[in-house]
N, C-alpha and C. Protein backbone atom coordinates (compact mmCIF):
# COMPACT_ATOMS: atom_id res chain seq x y z
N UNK A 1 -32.87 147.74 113.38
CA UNK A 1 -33.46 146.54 113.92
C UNK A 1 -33.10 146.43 115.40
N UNK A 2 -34.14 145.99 116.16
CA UNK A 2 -33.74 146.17 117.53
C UNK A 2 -32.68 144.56 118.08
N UNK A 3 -32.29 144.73 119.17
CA UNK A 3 -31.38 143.67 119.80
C UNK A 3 -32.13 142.81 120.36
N UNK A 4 -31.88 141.38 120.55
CA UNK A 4 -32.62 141.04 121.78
C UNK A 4 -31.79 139.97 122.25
N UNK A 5 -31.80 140.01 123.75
CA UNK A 5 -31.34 138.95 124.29
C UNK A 5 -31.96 137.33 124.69
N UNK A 6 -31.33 136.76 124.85
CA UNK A 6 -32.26 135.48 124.80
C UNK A 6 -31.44 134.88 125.32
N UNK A 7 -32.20 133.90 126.67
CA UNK A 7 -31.43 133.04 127.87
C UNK A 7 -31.65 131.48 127.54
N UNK A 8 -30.92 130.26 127.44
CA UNK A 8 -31.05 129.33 127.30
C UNK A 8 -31.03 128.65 128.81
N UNK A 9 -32.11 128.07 128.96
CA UNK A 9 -32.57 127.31 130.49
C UNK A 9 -32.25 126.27 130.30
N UNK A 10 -31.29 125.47 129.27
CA UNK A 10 -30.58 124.39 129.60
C UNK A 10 -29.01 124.57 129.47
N UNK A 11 -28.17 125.40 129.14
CA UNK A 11 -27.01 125.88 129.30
C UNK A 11 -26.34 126.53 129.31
N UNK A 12 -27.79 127.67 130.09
CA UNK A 12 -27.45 129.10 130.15
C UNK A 12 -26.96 130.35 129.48
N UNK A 13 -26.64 129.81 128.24
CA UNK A 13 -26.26 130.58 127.29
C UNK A 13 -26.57 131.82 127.12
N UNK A 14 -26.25 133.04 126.79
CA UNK A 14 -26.76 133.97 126.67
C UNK A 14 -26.44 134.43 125.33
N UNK A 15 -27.62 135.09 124.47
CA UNK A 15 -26.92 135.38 123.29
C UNK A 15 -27.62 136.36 122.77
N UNK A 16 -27.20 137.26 121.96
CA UNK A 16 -28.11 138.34 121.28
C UNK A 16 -28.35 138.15 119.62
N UNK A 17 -29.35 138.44 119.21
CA UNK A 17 -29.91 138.35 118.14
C UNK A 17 -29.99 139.67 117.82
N UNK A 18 -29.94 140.30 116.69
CA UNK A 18 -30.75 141.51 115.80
C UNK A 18 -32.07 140.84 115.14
N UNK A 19 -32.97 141.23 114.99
CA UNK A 19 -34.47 140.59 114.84
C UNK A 19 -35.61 142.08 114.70
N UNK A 20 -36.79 141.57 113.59
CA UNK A 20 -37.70 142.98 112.98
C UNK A 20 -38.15 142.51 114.56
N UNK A 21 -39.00 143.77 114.79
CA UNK A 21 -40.14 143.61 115.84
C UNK A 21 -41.28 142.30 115.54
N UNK A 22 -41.27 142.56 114.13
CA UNK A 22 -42.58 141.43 113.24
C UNK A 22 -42.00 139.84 113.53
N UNK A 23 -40.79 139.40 113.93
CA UNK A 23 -40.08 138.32 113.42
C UNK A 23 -40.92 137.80 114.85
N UNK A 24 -40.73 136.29 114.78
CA UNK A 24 -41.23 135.22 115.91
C UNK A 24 -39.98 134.99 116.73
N UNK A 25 -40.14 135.07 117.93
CA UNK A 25 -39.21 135.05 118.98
C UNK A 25 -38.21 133.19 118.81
N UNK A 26 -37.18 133.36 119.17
CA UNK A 26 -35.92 132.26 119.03
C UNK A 26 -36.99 131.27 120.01
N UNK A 27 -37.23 129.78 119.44
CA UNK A 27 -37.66 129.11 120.63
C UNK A 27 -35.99 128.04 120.95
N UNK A 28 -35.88 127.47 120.35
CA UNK A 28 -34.27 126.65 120.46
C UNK A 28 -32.98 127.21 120.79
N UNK A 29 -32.14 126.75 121.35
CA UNK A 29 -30.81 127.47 121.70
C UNK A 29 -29.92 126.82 120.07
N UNK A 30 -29.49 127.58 119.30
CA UNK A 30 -28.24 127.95 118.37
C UNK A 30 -27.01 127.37 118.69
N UNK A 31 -27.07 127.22 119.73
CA UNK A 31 -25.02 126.78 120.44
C UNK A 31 -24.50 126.08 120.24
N UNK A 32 -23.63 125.24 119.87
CA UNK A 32 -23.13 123.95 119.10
C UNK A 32 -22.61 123.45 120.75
N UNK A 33 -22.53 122.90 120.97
CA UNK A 33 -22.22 121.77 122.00
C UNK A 33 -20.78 122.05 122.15
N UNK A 34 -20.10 122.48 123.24
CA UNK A 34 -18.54 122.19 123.39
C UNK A 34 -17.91 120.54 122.99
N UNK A 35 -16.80 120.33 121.86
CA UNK A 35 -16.84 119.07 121.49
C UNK A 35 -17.27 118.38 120.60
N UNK A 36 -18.64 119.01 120.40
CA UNK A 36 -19.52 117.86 118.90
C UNK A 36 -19.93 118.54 117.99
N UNK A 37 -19.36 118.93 117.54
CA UNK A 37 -19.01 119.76 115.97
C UNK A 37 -20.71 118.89 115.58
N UNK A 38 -21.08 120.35 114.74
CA UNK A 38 -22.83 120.14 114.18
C UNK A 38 -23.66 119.87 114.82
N UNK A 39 -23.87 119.79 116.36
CA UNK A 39 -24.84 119.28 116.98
C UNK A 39 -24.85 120.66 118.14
N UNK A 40 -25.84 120.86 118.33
CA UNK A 40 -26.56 122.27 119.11
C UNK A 40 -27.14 121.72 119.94
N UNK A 41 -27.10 122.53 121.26
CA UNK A 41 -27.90 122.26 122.42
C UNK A 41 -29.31 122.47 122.27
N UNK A 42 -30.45 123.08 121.83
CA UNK A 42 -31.68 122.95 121.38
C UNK A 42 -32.34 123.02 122.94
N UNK A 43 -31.45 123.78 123.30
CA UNK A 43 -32.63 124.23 124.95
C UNK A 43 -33.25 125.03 124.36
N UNK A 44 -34.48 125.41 125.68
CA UNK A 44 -35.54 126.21 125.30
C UNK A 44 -34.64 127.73 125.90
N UNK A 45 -35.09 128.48 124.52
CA UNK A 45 -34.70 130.05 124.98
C UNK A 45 -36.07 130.81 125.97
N UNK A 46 -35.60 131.79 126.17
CA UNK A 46 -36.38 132.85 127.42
C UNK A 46 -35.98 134.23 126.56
N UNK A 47 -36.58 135.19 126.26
CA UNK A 47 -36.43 136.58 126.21
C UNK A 47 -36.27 137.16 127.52
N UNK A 48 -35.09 137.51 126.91
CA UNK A 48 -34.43 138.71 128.68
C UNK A 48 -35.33 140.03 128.38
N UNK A 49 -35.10 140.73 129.58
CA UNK A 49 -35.40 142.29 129.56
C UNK A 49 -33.67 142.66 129.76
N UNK A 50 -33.59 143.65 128.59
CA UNK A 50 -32.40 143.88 128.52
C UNK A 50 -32.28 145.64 128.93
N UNK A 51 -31.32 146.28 128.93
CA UNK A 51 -31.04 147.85 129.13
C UNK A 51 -31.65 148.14 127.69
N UNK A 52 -31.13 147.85 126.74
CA UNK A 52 -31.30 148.61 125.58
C UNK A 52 -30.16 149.41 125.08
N UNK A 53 -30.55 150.24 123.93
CA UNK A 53 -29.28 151.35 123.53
C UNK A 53 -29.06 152.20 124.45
N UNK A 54 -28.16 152.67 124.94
CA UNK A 54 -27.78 153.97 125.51
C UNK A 54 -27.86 155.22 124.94
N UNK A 55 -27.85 156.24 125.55
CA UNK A 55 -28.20 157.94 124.56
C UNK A 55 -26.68 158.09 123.83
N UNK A 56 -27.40 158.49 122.71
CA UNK A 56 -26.03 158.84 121.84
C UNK A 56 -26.16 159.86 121.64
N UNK A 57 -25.16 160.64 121.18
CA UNK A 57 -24.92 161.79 120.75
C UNK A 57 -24.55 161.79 119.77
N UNK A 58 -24.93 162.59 118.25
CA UNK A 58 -24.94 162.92 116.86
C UNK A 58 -24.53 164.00 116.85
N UNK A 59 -23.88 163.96 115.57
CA UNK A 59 -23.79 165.79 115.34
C UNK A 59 -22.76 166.44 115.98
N UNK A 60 -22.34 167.45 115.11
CA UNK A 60 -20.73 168.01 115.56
C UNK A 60 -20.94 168.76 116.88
N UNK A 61 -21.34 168.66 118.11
CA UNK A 61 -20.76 169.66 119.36
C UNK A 61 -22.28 170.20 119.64
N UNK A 62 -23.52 169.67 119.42
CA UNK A 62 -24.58 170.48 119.80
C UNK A 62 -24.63 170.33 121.35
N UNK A 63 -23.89 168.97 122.09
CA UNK A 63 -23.77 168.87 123.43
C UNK A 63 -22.81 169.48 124.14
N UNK A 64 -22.20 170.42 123.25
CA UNK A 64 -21.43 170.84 124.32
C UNK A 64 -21.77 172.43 124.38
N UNK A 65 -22.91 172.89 123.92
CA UNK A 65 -23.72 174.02 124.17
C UNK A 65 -25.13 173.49 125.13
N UNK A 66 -25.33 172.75 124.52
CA UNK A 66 -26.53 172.53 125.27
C UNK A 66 -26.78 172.24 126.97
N UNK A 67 -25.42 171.64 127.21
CA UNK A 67 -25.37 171.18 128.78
C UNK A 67 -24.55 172.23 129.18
N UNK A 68 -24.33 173.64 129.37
CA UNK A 68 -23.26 174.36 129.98
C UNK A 68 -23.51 174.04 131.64
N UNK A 69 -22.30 174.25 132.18
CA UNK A 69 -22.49 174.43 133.73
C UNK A 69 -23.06 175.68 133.76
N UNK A 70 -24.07 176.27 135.44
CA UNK A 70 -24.79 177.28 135.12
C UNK A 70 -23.24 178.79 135.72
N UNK A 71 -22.07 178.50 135.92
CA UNK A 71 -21.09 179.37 136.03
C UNK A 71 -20.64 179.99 134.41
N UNK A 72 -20.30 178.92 133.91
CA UNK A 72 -21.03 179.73 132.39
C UNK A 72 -21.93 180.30 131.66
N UNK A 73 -22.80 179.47 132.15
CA UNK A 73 -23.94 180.98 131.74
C UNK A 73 -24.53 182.02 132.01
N UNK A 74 -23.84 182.41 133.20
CA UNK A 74 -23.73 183.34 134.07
C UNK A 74 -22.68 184.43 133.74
N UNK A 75 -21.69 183.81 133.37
CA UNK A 75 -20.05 184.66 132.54
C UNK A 75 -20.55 184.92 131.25
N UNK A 76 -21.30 183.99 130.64
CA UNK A 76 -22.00 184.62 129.32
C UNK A 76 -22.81 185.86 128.87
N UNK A 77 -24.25 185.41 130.34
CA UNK A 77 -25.01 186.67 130.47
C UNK A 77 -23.90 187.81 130.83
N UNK A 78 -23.11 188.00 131.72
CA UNK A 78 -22.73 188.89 131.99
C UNK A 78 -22.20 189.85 130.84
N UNK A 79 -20.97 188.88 130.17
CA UNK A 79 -20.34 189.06 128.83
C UNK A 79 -21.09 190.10 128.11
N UNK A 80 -22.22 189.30 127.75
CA UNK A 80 -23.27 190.32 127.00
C UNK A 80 -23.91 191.22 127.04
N UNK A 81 -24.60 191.44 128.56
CA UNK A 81 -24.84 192.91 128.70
C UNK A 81 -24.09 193.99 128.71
N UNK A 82 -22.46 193.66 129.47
CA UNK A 82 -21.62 194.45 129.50
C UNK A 82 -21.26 194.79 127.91
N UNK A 83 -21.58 193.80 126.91
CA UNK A 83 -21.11 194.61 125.57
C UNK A 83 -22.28 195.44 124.76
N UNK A 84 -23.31 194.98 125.47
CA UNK A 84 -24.22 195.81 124.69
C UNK A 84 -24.79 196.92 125.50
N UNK A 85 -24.33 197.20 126.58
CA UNK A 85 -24.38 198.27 127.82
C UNK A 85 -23.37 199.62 127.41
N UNK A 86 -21.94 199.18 126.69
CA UNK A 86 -21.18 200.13 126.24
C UNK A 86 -21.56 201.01 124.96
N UNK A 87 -22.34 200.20 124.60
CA UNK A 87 -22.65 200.86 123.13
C UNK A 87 -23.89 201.37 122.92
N UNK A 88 -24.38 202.88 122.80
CA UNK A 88 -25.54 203.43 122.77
C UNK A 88 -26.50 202.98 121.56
N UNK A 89 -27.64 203.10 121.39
CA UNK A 89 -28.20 203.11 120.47
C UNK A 89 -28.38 203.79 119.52
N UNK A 90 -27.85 203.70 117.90
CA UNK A 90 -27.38 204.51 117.19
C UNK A 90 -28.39 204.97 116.19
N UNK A 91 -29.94 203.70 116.46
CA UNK A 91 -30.82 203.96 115.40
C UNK A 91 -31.83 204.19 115.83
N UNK A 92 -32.73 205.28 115.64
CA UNK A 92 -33.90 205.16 116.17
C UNK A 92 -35.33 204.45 115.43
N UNK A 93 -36.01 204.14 116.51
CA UNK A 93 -37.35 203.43 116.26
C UNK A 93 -37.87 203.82 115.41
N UNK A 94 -39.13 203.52 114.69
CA UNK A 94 -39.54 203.57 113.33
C UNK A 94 -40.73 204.51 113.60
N UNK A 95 -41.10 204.54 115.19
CA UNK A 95 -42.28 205.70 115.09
C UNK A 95 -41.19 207.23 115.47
N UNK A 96 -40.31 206.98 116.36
CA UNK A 96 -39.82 208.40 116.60
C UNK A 96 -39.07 208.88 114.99
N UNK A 97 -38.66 207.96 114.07
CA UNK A 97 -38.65 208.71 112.69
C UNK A 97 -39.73 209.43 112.30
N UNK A 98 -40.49 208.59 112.30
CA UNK A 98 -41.92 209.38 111.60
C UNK A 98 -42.41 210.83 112.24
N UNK A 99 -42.06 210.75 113.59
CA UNK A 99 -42.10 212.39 114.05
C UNK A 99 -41.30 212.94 113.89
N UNK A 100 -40.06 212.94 113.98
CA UNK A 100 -39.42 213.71 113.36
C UNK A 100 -39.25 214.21 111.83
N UNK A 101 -39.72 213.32 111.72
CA UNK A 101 -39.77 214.02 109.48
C UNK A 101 -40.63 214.76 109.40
């Protein structure tokens, strides 16, 4: 359910609600009056424009592959050619079998 903020233009209040998208927007302010126990200020609310959620991150460590600095992936590439540069190719292709048989 999304957040919403909502400004009271008679005592400034600021307050957030959880609310469906479908629901009818807060028209009254909620606030009980500093002092008078059961009695609410009943200003008129305003819908703010608010930030919203911030990006989250889920999931065990997919961010800490996904954003490398590019000095790492540079030590990576390297890493890898140099290991697959040492080691010849031990199998041959599937047409140079066939000529040779």
């Amino acid at each position: 359910m999304p957040t919403y903020e909502y400004e009271c233009a008679q005592c400034g209040a600021v307050i957030e609600v959880f609310q469906r998208i479908s629901d009818p927007p807060l028209e009254e302010c909620p606030k009980e009056l500093d002092g008078q126990e059961g009695k609410r200020c009943g200003g008129r609310l305003k819908r703010r424009i608010s930030g919203g959620a911030g990006l989250l991150f889920k999931g065990s460590g997919f961010y800490l592959t996904d954003y490398r600095s590019e000095g790492y992936k540079k030590a990576a590439k390297a890493e890898k050619e140099s290991s697959s540069a040492g080691s010849a190719p031990a199998q041959k292709s599937a047409g140079e079998a066939k000529q040779a048989g």
